[in-house]
Protein backbone atom coordinates (compact mmCIF):
# COMPACT_ATOMS: atom_id res chain seq x y z
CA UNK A 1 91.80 87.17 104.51
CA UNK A 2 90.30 88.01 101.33
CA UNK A 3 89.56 85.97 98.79
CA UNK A 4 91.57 86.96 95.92
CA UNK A 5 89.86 84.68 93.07
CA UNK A 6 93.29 82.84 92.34
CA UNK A 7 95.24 85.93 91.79
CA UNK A 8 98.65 85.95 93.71
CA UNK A 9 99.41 87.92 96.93
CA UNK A 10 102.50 89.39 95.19
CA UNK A 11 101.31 89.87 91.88
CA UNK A 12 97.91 91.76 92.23
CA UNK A 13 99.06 95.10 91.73
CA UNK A 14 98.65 96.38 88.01
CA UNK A 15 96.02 93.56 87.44
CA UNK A 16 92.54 94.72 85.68
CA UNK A 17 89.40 93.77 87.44
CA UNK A 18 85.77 94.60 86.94
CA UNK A 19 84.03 95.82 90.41
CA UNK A 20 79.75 96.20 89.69
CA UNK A 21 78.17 99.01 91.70
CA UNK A 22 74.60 99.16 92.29
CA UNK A 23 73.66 103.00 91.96
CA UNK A 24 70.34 103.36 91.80
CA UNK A 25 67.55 100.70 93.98
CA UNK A 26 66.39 98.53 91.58
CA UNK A 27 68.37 99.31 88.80
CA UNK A 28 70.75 96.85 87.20
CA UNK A 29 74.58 96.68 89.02
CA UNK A 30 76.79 98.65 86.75
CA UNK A 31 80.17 97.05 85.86
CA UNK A 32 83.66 99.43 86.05
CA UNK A 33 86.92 98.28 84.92
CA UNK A 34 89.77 99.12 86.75
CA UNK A 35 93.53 98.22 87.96
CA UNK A 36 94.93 97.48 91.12
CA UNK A 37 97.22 100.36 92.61
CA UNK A 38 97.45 99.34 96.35
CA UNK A 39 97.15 96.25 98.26
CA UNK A 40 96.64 95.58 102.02
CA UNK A 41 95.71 92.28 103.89
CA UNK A 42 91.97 91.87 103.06
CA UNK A 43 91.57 94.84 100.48
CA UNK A 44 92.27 95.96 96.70
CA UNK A 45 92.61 99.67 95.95
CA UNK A 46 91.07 99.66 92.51
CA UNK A 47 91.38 102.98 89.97
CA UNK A 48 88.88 102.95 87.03
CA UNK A 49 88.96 103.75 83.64
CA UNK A 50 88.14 107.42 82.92
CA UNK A 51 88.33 108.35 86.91
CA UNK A 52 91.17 110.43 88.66
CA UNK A 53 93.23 108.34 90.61
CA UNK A 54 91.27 110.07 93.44
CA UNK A 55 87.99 108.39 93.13
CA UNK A 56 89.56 104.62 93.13
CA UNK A 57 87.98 102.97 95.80
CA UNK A 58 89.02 99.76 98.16
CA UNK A 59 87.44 96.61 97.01
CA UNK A 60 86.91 93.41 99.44
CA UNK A 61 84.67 90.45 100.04
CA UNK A 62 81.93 92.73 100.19
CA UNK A 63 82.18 93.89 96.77
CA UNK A 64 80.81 92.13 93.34
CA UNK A 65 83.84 92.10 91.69
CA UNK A 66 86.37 89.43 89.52
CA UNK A 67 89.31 89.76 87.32
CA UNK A 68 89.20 91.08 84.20
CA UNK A 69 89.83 88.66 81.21
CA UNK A 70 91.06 91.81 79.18
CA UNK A 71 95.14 91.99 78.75
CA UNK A 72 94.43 95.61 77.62
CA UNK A 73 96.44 98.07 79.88
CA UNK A 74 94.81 100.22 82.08
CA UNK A 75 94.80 103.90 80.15
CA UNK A 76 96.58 106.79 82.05
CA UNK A 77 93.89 108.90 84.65
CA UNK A 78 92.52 111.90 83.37
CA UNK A 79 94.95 114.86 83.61
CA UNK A 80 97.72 112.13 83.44
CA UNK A 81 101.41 113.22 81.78
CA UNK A 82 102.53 111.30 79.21
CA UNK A 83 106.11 110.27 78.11
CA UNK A 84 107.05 113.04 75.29
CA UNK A 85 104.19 115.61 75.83
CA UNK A 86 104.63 118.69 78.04
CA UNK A 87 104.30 119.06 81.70
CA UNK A 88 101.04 119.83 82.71
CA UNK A 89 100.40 122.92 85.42
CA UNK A 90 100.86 121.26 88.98
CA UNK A 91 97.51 120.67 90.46
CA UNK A 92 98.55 118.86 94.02
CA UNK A 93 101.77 119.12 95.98
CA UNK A 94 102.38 116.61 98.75
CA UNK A 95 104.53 117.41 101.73
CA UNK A 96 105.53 115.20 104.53
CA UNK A 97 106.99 117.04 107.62
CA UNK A 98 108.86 115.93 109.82
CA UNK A 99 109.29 117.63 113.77
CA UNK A 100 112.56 117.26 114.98
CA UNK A 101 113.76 120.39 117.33
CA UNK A 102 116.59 122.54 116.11
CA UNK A 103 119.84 121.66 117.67
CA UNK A 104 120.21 123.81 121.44
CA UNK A 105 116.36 124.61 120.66
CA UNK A 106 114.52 125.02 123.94
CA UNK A 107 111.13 123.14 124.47
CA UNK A 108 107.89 125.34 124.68
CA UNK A 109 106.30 126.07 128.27
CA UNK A 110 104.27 123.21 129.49
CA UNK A 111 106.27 120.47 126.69
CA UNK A 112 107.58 117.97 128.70
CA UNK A 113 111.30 117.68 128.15
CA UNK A 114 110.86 113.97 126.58
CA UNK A 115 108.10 115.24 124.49
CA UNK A 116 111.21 117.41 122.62
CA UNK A 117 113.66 114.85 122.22
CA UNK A 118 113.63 113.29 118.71
């Protein structure tokens, strides 16, 4: 389990923290402020400030990090819509698909016939 610096189990997400990195050997850990979007058993996923949603990254015991003291809310990811302003151009689409055979559909050669059931 992680240790989640007295923050609740059901009350993490939306919650600012600060996560330091250290990019560059020897150089000083650099702090970035983020919010939590995502939670699983032993893990934060964190978005930061002025980063697509894209480049959040999961944050554990591993990580430098701590909640931030600011009550500021997290601002909207670049490229965000916002309430009363056009919609912007579609940049992703995401499908899910599901496999289910067509009803009296035959199974391919060399599917076993369980393999087609749904």
């Amino acid at each position: 389990r992680m240790d989640l610096k007295g923050g609740k189990p059901g009350a993490l997400v939306g919650r600012r923290l600060t996560v330091k990195y250290q990019e560059d050997e020897g150089a000083p850990a650099v702090p970035y402020l983020g919010v939590v979007t995502w939670t699983e058993p032993g893990r934060l996923y964190a978005c930061f400030d002025g980063f697509d949603e894209a480049d959040g990254a999961w944050v554990d015991d591993s990580d430098e990090w701590g909640w931030s003291p600011s009550a500021q809310p997290a601002p909207d990811p670049p490229g965000a819509w916002t309430p009363g302003e056009p919609a912007p151009p579609i940049d992703k689409i995401f499908l899910s698909r599901e496999c289910k055979p067509a009803a009296g559909a035959v199974p391919a050669a060399g599917v076993p016939p369980d393999a087609a059931e749904p």
